[in-house]
Protein backbone atom coordinates (compact mmCIF):
# COMPACT_ATOMS: atom_id res chain seq x y z
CA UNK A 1 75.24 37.27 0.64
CA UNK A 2 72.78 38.89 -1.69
CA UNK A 3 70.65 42.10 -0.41
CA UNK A 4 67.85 41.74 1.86
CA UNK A 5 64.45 42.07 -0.16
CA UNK A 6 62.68 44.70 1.48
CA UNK A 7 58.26 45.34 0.85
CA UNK A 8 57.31 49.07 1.56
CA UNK A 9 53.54 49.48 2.59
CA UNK A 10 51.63 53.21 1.52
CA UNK A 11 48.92 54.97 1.80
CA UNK A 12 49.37 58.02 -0.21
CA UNK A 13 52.48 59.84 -2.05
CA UNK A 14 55.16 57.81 -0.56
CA UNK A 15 57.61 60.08 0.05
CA UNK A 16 59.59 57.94 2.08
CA UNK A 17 59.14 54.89 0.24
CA UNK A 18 60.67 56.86 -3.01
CA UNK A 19 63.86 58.02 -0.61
CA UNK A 20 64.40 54.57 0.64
CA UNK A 21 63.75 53.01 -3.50
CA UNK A 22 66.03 55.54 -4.65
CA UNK A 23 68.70 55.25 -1.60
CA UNK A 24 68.37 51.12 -2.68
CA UNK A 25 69.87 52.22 -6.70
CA UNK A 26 73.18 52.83 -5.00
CA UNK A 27 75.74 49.61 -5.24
CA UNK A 28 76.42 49.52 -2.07
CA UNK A 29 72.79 49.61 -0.22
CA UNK A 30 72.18 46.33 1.62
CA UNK A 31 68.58 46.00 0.71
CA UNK A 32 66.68 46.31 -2.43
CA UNK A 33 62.76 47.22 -2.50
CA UNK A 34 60.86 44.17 -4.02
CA UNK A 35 57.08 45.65 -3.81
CA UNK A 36 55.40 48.44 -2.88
CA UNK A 37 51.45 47.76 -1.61
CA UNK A 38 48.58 50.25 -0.43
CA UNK A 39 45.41 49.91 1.03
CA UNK A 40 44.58 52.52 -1.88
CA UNK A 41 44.61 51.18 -5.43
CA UNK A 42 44.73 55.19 -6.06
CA UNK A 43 47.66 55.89 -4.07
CA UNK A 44 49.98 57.83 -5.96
CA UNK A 45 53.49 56.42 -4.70
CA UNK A 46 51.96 53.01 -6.36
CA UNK A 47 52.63 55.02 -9.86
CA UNK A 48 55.63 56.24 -8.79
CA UNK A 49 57.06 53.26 -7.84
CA UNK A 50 55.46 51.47 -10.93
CA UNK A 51 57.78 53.82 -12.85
CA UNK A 52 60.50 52.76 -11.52
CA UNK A 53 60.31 49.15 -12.17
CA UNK A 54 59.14 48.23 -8.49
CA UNK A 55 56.04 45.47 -8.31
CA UNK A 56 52.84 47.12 -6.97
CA UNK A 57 49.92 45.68 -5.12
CA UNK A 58 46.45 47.93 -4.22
CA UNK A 59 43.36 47.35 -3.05
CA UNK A 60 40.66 48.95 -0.86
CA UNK A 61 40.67 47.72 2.61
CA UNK A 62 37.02 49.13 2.99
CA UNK A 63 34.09 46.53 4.22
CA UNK A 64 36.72 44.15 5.10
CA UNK A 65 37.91 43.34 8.75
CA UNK A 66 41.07 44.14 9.87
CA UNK A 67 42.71 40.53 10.18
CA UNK A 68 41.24 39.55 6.60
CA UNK A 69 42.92 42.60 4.39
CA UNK A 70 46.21 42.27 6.81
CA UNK A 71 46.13 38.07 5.21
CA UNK A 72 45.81 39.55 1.64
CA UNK A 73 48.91 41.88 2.18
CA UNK A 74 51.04 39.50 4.23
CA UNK A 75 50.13 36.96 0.79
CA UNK A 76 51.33 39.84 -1.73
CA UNK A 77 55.01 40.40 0.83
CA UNK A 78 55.40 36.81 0.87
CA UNK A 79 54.99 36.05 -2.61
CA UNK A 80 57.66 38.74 -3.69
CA UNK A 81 60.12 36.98 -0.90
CA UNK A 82 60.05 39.89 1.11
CA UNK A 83 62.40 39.49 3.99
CA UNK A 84 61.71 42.58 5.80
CA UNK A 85 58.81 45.44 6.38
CA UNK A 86 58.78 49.11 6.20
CA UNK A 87 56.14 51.29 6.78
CA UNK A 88 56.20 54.22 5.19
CA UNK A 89 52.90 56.31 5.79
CA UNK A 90 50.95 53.33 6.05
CA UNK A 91 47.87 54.86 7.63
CA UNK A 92 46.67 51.33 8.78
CA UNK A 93 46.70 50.24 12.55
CA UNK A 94 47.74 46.54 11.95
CA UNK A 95 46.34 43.20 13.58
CA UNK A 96 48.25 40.85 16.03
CA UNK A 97 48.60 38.25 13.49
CA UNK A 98 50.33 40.43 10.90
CA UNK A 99 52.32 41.93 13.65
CA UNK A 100 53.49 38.42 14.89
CA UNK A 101 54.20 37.07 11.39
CA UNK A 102 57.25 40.14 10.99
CA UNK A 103 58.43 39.99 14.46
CA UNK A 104 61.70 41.98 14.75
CA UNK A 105 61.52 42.55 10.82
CA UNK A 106 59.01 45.03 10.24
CA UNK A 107 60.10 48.92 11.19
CA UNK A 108 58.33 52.20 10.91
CA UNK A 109 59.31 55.90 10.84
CA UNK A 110 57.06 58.10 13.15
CA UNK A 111 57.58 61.74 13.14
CA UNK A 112 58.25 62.73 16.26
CA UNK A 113 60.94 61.70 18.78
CA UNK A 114 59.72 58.66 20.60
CA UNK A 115 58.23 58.28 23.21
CA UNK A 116 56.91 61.74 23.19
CA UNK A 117 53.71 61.92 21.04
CA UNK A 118 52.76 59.02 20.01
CA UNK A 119 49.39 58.85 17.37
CA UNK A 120 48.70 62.32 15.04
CA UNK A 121 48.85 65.54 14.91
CA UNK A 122 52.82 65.48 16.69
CA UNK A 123 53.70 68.60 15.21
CA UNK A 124 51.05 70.61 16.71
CA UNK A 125 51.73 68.91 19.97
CA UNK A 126 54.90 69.86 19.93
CA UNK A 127 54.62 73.18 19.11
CA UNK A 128 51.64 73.64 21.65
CA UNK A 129 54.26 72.21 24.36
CA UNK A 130 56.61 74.86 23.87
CA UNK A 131 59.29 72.27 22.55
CA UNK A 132 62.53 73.47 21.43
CA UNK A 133 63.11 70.42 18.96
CA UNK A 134 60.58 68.12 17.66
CA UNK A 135 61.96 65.33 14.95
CA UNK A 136 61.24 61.48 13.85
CA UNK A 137 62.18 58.07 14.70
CA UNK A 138 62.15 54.70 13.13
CA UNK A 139 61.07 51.79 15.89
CA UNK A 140 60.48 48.24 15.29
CA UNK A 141 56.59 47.60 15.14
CA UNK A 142 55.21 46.12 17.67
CA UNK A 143 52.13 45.31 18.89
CA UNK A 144 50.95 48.60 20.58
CA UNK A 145 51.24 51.67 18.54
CA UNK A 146 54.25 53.76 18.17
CA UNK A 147 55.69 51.57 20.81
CA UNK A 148 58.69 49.62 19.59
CA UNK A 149 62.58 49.90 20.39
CA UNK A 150 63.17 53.10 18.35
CA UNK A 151 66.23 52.28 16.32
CA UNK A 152 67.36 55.71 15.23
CA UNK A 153 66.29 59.61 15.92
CA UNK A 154 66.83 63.00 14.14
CA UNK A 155 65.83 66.11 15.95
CA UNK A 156 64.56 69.12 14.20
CA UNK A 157 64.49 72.33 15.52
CA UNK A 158 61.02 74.36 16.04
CA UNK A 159 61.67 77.80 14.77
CA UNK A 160 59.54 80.84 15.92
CA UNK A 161 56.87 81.40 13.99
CA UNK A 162 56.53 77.81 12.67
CA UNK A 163 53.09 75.90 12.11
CA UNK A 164 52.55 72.37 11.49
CA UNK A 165 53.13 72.58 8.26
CA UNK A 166 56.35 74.34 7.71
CA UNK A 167 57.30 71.79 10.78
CA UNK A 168 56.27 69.03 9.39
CA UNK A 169 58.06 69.82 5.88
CA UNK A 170 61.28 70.24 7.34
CA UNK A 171 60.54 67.34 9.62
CA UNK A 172 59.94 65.13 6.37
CA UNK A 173 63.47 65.95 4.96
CA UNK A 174 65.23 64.54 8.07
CA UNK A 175 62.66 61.36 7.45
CA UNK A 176 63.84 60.95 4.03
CA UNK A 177 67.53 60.71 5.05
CA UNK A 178 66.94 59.03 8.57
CA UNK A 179 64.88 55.68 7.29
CA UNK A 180 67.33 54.93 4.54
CA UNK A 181 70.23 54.56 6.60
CA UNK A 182 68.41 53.10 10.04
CA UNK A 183 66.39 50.26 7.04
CA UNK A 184 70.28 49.45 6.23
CA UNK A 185 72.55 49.39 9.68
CA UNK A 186 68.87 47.26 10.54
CA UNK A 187 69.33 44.97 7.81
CA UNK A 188 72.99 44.27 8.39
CA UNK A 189 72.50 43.93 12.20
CA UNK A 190 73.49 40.42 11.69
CA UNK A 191 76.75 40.60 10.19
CA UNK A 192 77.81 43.74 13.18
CA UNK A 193 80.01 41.78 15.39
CA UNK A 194 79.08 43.86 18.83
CA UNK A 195 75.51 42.93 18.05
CA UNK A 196 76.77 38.98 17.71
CA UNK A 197 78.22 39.39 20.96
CA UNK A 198 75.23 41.10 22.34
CA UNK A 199 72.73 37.79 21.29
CA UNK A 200 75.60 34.62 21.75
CA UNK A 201 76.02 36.69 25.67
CA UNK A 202 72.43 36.51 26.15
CA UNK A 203 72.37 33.07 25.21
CA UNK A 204 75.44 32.15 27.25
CA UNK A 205 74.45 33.95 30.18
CA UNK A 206 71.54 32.36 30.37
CA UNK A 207 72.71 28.97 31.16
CA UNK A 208 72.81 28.12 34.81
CA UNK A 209 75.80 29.75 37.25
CA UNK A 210 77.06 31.08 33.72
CA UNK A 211 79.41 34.05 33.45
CA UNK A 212 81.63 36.24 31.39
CA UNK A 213 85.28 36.50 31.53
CA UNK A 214 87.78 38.01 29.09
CA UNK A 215 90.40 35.72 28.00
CA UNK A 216 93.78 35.59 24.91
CA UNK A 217 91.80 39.04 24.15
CA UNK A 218 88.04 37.11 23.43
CA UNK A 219 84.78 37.47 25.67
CA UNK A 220 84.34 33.72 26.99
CA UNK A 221 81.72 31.96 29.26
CA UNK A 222 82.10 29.48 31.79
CA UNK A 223 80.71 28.28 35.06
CA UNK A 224 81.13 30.05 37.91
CA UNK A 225 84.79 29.04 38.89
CA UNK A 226 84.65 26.49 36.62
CA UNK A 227 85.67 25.60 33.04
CA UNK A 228 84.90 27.34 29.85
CA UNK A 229 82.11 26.03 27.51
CA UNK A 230 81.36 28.93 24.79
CA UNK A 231 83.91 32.13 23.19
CA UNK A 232 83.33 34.81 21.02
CA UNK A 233 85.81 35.92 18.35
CA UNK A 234 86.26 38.67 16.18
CA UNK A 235 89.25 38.62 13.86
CA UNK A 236 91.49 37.13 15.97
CA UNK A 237 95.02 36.53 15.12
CA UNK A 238 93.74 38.74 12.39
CA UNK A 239 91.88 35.75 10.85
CA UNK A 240 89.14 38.24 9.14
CA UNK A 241 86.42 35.74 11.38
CA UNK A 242 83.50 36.36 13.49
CA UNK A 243 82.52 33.19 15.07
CA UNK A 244 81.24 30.86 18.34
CA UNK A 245 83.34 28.12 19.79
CA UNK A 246 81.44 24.93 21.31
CA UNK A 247 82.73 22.35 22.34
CA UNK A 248 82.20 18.99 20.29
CA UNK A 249 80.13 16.17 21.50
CA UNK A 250 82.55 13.43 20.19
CA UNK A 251 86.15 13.23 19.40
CA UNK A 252 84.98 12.91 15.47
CA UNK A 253 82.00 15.25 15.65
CA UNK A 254 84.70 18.54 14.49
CA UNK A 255 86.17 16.80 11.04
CA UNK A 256 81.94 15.83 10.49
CA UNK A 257 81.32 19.58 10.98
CA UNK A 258 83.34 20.62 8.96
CA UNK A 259 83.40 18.16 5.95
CA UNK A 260 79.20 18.58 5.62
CA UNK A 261 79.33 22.53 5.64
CA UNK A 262 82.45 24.15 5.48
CA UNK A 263 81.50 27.58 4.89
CA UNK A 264 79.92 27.34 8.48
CA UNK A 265 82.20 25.11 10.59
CA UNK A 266 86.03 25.16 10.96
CA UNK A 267 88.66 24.25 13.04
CA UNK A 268 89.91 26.78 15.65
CA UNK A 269 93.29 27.52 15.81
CA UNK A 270 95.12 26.80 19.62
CA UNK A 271 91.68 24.55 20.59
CA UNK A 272 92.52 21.07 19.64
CA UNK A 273 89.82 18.84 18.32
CA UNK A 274 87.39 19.17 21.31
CA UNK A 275 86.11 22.73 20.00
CA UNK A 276 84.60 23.47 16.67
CA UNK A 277 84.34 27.22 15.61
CA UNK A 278 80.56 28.40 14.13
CA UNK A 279 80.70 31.24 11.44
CA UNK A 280 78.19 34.07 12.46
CA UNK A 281 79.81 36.55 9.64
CA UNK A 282 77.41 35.09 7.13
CA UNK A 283 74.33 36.70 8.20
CA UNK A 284 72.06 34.42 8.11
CA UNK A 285 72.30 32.15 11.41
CA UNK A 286 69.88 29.72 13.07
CA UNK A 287 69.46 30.65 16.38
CA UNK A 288 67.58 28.26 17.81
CA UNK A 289 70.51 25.44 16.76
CA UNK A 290 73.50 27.98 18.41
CA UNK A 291 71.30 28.03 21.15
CA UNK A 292 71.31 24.17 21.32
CA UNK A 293 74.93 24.02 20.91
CA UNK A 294 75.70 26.51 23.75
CA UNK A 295 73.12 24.66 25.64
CA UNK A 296 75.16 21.18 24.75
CA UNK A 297 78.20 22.59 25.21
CA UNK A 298 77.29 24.07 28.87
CA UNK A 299 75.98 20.51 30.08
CA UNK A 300 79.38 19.38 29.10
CA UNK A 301 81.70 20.93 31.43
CA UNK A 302 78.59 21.69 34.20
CA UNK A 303 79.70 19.68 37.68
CA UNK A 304 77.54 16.39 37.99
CA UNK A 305 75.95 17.86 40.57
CA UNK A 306 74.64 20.62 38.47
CA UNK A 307 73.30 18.75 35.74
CA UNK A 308 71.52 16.53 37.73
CA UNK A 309 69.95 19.14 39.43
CA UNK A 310 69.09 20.90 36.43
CA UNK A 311 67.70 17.02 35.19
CA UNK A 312 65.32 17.18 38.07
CA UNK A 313 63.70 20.89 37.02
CA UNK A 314 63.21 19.95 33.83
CA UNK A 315 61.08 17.35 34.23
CA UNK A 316 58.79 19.92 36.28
């Protein structure tokens, strides 16, 4: 799987956007940066990054409405194939429709430890509170400010005598290290097999009378006192595989499966040819069609009784 393709949004220096460009130049890093933007054509991080080979997109946001410059740089992410947002000193407040277009893919770093002092001027605030620690935190954006799941934290110590500057200077080297590596463990997420388990055991659970068991050393789901209709597995029998088993719809459905997309569908080992196994080590997995397949799979071993009741809701 190639690296994710990550667009960086200024509004001055861009300190943090040159630590996370220059923490993406290492081999390893998961994502790469594939433009840098600013509401400030003038912004200096737009010639730094320039320099180092990044795309670059300014313009003025002034006399224009919120939603119409937010359409102009959701155009300029899309057409560099960004798959993910970071802010990094954007001093924009964003509208719902940019928001909603980078659901769960745009993050920001905020510099103080969430969900204390949310807005400007945190170092001050923390100093004028007496606080022994202030720091930063990258969150997911979401609609209301400051106010996502915050992802990761670094606390940094107020010393006597400090102001917001000295504060905020020491505050901005634990930014620098903290966005680089919360931007990758966020981009990976996908491939991290407890966070697999996390989203195919919300999906499970949520079918009806569903519960969790542990069975042959795998997290399962079943109905209550009933039979089994979804696992989770994670390099079992030390197969190197992270994966969902459904079962099939038809006797023929599991050689289909796998013939059309092997990469994606195999056969698992001890289940016979009522189960098909679904790859989620590839990092890049359609949701909504797991969820149908748990969902099939669930209506398949659910008593009569069930299903029909579950018929009946439906159709209200």
């Amino acid at each position: 799987m190639g690296k994710a393709r990550v667009g960086v949004l200024i509004s001055g220096r861009g300190s943090n956007m040159a630590a996370l460009l220059y923490a993406a130049k290492e081999d390893t890093c998961p994502y790469e940066i594939v433009l840098v933007a600013a509401n400030d054509p003038d912004a200096p991080g737009l010639a730094l990054a320039a320099a180092e080979g990044i795309a670059t997109f300014g313009q003025s946001h002034k006399g224009m409405k919120r939603a119409e410059f937010d359409a102009i740089i959701d155009a300029q992410l899309r057409a560099a194939g960004a798959d993910y947002v970071a802010l990094a000193g954007y001093m924009r407040l964003l509208s719902p429709a940019f928001v909603a277009g980078w659901e769960n893919r745009m993050l920001n770093i905020h510099p103080s430890l969430l969900p204390r002092y949310k807005g400007l001027d945190t170092h001050q605030r923390a100093i004028d509170a007496g606080d022994a620690f202030a720091g930063c935190s990258v969150h997911i954006v979401t609609a209301e400010l400051d106010d996502g799941p915050v992802l990761g934290q670094t606390p940094v110590a107020i010393l006597p005598g400090d102001t917001a500057e000295t504060l905020a200077a020491r505050t901005l080297i634990a930014e620098h290290q903290l966005y680089s590596r919360t931007l990758a463990t966020f981009v990976t997420r996908e491939r991290q097999p407890d966070w697999l388990l996390n989203k195919v055991r919300a999906i499970a659970l949520a079918q009806p009378q569903a519960e969790e068991t542990l069975s042959h050393g795998m997290p399962c789901f079943g109905i209550a006192k009933g039979k089994k209709f979804a696992w989770f597995t994670r390099d079992h029998h030390g197969d190197g595989i992270t994966a969902l088993l459904v079962k099939t719809t038809a006797p023929e459905e599991q050689a289909s499966l796998i013939e059309a997309e092997p990469d994606i569908y195999y056969r698992p080992a001890y289940f016979g040819d009522d189960w098909i196994g679904i790859r989620l080590d590839r990092g890049e997995n359609d949701w909504e069609h797991l969820t149908a397949r748990i969902r099939a799979s669930w209506r398949q071993i659910a008593p009569t009784k069930l299903l029909g009741l579950m018929d009946i809701a439906e159709q209200f």
